[in-house]
Protein backbone atom coordinates (compact mmCIF):
# COMPACT_ATOMS: atom_id res chain seq x y z
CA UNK A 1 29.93 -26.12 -50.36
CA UNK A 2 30.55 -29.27 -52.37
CA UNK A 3 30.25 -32.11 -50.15
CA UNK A 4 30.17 -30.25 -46.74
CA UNK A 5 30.43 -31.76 -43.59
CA UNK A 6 28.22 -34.50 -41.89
CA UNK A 7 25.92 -33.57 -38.97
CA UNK A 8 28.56 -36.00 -37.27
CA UNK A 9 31.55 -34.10 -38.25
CA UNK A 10 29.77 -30.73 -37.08
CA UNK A 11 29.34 -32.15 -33.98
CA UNK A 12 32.81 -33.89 -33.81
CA UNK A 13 34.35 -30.64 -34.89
CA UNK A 14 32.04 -28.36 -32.02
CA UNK A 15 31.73 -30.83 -29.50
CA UNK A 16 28.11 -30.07 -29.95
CA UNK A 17 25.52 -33.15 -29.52
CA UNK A 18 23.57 -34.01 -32.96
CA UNK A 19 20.69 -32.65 -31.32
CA UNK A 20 22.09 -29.54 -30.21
CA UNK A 21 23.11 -28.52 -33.63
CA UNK A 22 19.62 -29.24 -35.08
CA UNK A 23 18.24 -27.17 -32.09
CA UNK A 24 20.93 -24.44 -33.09
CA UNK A 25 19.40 -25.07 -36.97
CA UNK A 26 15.67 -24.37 -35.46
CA UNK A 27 16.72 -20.84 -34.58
CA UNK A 28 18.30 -19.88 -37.73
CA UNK A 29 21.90 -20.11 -36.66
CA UNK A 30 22.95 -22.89 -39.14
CA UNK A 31 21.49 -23.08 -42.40
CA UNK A 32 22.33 -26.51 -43.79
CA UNK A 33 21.52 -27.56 -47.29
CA UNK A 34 20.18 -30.76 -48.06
CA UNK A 35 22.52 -33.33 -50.71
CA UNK A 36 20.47 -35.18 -53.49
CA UNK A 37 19.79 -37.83 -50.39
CA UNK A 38 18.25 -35.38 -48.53
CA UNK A 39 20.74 -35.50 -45.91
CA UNK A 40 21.86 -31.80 -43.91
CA UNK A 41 25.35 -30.74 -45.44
CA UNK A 42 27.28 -27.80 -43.40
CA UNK A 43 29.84 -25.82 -44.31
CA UNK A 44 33.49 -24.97 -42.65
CA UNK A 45 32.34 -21.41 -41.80
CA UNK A 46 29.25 -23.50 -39.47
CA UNK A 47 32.21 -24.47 -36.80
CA UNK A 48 32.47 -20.70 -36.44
CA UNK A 49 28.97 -19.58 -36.07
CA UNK A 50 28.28 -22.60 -33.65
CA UNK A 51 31.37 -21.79 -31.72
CA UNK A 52 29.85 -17.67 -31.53
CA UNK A 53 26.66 -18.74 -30.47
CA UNK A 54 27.65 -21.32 -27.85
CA UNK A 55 30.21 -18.03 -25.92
CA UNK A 56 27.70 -15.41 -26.79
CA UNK A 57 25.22 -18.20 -24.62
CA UNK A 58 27.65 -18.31 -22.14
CA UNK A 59 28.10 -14.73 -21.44
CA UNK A 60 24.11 -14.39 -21.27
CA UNK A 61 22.92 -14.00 -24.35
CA UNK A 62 19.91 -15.38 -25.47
CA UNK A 63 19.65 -17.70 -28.76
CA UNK A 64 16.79 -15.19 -30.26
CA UNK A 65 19.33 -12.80 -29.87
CA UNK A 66 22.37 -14.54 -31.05
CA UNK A 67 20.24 -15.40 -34.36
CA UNK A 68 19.45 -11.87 -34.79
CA UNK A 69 22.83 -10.07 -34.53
CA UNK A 70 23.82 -13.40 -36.99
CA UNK A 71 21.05 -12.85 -39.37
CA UNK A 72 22.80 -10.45 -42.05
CA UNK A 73 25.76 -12.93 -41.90
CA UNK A 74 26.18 -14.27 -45.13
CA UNK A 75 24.89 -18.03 -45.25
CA UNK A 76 27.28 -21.10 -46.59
CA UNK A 77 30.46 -19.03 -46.62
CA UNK A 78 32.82 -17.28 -44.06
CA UNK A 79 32.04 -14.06 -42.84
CA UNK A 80 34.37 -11.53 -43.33
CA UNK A 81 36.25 -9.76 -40.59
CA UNK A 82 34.00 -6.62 -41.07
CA UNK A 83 30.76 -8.61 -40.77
CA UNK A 84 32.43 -9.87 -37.57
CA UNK A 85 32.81 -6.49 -36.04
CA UNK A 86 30.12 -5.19 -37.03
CA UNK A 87 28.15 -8.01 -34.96
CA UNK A 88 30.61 -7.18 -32.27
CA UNK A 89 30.36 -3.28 -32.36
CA UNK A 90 26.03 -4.25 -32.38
CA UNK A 91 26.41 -6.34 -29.22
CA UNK A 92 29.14 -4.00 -27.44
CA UNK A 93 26.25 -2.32 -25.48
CA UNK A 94 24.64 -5.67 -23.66
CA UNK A 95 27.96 -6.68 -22.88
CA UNK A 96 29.28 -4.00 -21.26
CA UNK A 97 25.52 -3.70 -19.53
CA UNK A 98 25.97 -7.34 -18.47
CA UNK A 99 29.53 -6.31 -17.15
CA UNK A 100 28.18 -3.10 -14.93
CA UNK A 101 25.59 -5.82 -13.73
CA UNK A 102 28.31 -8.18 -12.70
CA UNK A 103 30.42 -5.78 -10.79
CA UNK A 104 27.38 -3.98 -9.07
CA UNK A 105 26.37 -7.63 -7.70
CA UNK A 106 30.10 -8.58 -7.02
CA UNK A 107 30.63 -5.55 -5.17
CA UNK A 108 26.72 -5.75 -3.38
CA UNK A 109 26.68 -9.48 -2.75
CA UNK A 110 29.70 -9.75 -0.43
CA UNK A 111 27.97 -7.93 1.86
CA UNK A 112 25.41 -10.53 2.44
CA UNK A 113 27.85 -13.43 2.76
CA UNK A 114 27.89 -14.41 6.25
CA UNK A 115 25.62 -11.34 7.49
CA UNK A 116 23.45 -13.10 8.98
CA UNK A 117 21.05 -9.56 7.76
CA UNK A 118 22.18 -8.30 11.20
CA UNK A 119 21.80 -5.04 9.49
CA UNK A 120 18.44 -5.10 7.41
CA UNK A 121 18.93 -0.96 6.97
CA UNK A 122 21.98 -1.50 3.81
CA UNK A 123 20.78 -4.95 3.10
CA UNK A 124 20.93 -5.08 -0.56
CA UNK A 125 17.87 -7.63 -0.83
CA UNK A 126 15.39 -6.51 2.48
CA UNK A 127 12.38 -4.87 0.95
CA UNK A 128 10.29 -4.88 4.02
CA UNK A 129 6.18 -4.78 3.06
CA UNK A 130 7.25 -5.34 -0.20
CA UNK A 131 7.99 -1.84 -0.81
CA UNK A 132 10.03 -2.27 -4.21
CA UNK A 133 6.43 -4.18 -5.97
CA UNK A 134 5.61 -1.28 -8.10
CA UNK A 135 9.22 -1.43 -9.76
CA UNK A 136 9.31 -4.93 -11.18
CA UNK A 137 9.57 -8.25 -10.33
CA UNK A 138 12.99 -9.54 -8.61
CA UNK A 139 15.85 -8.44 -6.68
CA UNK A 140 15.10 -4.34 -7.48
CA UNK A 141 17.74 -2.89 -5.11
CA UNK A 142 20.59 -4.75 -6.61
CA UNK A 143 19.49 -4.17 -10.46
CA UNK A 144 17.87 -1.14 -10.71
CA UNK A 145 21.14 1.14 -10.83
């Protein structure tokens, strides 16, 4: 990695704040080293796993989770194209969970826009006495499917 790139850079380069890319280090997504100074050195292929883990965020994923599909990624160099998919074929499943979830509330929620609940009997959220408890916490009609 001769040299490598500057916490600054990384963060030019991302957009990231300094501090976001040393939170980003604390879960194992970038592994700088340190130069004779002591100072955090990244490599090029860093852009790329800070640019996966801040659209794998954005589509719901957690960091803990984002660390572990990147964990067999090889560190200080770019992954290959298989690695890639085979992070992608490992995360397939929550994202096409995340998408069913997504519809089922587009397709639930419009119902309760303007309703007024004027009709409690299909209301996707009324759970009169509570009824639902035993299931879970939270909205159980409109995730449970």
């Amino acid at each position: 990695m001769q040299g490598g790139l500057t916490i600054g850079d990384l963060a030019e380069r991302t957009g990231l704040a300094v501090s976001a890319i040393r939170f980003y280090e604390t879960h194992g997504i970038v592994q700088p080293v340190r130069n004779a100074g002591g100072h955090r050195r990244y490599g090029r292929p860093d852009i790329r796993r800070l640019s996966f883990a801040m659209i794998a965020q954005k589509l719901g994923f957690s960091l803990s989770e984002i660390a572990a599909e990147m964990a067999d990624l090889p560190a200080h160099q770019a992954p290959s194209k298989a690695d890639w998919t085979r992070v992608s074929e490992r995360m397939r499943d929550g994202i096409n969970d995340r998408i069913a979830q997504l519809e089922r509330l587009r397709d639930r929620l419009d119902g309760c826009i303007g309703c007024g609940c004027l009709s409690l009997d299909t209301c996707a959220l009324y759970n009169p006495d509570d009824t639902l408890a035993a299931e879970g916490s939270g909205p159980r009609k409109l995730i449970r499917d």
